[in-house]
C-alpha atoms as a PDB file:
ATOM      1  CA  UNK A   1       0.146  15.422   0.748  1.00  0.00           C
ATOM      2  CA  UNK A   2       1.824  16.372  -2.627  1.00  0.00           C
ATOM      3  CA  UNK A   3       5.294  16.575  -3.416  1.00  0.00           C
ATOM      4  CA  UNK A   4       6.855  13.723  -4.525  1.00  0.00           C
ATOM      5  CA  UNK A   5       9.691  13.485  -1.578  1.00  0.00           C
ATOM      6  CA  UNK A   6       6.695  13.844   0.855  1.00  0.00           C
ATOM      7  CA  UNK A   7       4.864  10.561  -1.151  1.00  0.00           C
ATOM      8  CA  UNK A   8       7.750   8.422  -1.341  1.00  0.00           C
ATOM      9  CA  UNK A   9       8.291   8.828   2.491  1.00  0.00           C
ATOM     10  CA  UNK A  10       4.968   7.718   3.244  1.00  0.00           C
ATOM     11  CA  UNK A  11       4.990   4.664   0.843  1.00  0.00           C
ATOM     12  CA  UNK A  12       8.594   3.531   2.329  1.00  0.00           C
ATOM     13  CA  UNK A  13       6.686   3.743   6.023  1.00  0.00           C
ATOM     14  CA  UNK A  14       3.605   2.407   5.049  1.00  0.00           C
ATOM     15  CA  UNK A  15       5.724  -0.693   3.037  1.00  0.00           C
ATOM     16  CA  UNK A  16       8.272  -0.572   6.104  1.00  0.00           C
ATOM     17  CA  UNK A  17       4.981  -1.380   8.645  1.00  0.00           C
ATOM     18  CA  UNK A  18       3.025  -4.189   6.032  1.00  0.00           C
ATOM     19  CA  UNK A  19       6.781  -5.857   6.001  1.00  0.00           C
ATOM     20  CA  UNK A  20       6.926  -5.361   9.626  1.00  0.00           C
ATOM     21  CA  UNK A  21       3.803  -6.170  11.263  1.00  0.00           C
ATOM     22  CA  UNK A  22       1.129  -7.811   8.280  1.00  0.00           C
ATOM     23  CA  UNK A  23       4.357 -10.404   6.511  1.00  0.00           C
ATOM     24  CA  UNK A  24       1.487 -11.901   4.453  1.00  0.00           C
ATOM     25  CA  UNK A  25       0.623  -8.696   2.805  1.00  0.00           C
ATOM     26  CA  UNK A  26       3.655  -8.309   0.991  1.00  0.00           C
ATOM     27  CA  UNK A  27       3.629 -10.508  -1.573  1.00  0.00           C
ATOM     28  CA  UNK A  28       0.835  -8.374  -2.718  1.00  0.00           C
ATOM     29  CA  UNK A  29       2.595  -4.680  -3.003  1.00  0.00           C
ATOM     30  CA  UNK A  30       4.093  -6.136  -6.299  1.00  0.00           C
ATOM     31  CA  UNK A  31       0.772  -7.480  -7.738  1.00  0.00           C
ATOM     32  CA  UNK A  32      -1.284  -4.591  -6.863  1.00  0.00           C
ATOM     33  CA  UNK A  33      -3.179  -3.034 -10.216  1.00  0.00           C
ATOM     34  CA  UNK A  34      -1.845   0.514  -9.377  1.00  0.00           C
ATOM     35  CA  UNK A  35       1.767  -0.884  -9.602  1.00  0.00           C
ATOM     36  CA  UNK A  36       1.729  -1.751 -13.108  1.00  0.00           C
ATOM     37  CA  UNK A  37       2.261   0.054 -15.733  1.00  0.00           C
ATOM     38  CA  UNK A  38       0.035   0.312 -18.156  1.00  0.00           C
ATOM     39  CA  UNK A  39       2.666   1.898 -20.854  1.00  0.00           C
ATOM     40  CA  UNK A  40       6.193   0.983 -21.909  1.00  0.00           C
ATOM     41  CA  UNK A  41       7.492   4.598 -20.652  1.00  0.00           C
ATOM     42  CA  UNK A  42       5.380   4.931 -17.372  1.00  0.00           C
ATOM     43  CA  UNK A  43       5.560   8.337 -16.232  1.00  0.00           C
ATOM     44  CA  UNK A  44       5.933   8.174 -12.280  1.00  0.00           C
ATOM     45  CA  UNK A  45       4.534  11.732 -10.998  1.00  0.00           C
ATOM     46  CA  UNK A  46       2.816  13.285  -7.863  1.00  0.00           C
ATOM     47  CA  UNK A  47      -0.680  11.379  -8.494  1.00  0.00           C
ATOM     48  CA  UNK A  48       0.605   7.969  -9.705  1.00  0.00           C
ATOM     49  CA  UNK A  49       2.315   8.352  -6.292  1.00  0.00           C
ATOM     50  CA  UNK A  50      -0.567   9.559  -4.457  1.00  0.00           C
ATOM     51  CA  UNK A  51      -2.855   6.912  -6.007  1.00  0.00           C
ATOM     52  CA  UNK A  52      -0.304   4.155  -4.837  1.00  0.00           C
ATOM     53  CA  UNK A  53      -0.345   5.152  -1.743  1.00  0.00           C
ATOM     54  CA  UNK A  54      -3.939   5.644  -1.159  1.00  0.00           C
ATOM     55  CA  UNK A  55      -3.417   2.432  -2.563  1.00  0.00           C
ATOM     56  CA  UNK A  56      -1.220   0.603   0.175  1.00  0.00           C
ATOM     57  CA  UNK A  57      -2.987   2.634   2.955  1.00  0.00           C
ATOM     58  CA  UNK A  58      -6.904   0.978   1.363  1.00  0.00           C
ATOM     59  CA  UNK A  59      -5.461  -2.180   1.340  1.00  0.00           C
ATOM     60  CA  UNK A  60      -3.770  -1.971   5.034  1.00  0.00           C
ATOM     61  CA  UNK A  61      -7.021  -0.466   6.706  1.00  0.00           C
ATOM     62  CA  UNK A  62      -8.975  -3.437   5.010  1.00  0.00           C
ATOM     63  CA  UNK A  63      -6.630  -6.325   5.649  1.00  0.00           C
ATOM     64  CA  UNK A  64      -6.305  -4.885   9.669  1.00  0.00           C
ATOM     65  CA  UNK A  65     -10.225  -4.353   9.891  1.00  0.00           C
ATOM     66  CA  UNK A  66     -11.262  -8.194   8.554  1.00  0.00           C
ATOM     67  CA  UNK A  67      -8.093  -9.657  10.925  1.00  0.00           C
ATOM     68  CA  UNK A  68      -9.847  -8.211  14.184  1.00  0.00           C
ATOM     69  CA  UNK A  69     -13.141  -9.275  13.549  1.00  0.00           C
ATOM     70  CA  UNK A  70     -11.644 -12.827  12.510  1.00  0.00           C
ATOM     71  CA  UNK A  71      -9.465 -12.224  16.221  1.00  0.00           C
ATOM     72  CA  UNK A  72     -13.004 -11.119  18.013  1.00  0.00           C
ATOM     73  CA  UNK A  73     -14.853 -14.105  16.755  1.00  0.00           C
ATOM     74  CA  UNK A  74     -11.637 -16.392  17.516  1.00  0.00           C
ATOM     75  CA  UNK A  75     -11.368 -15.478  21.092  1.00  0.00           C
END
């Protein structure tokens, strides 16, 4: 996955489904170390997008995978 367009599409589907189906999660896009800058100017490019996403995608995968074990011991 590299060009820009390409990135941003992913990261508005992969925000789209935390909003949509993991609520909780979202109060955590905005606090996430990848999302702030570490500069005044921030330069947004094809890997600071790529790293967010990996980002969002890390954090979805880990949040899913610890809510069905907590379902599997729950039921």
């Amino acid at each position: 996955m590299g060009n820009e367009q390409v990135l941003n599409s992913a990261i508005l589907k992969t925000t789209l489904m935390i909003n949509d189906n993991y609520p909780e999660l979202a109060k955590f896009i905005g606090e996430m170390p990848v999302t702030i800058p570490n500069s005044s100017n921030p330069e947004i490019n094809v890997k600071a997008l790529s790293d967010y996403n990996e980002s969002l995608n890390v954090l979805v995968k880990k949040y899913a995978k610890v809510h069905q074990e907590e379902a599997k011991r729950n039921f």
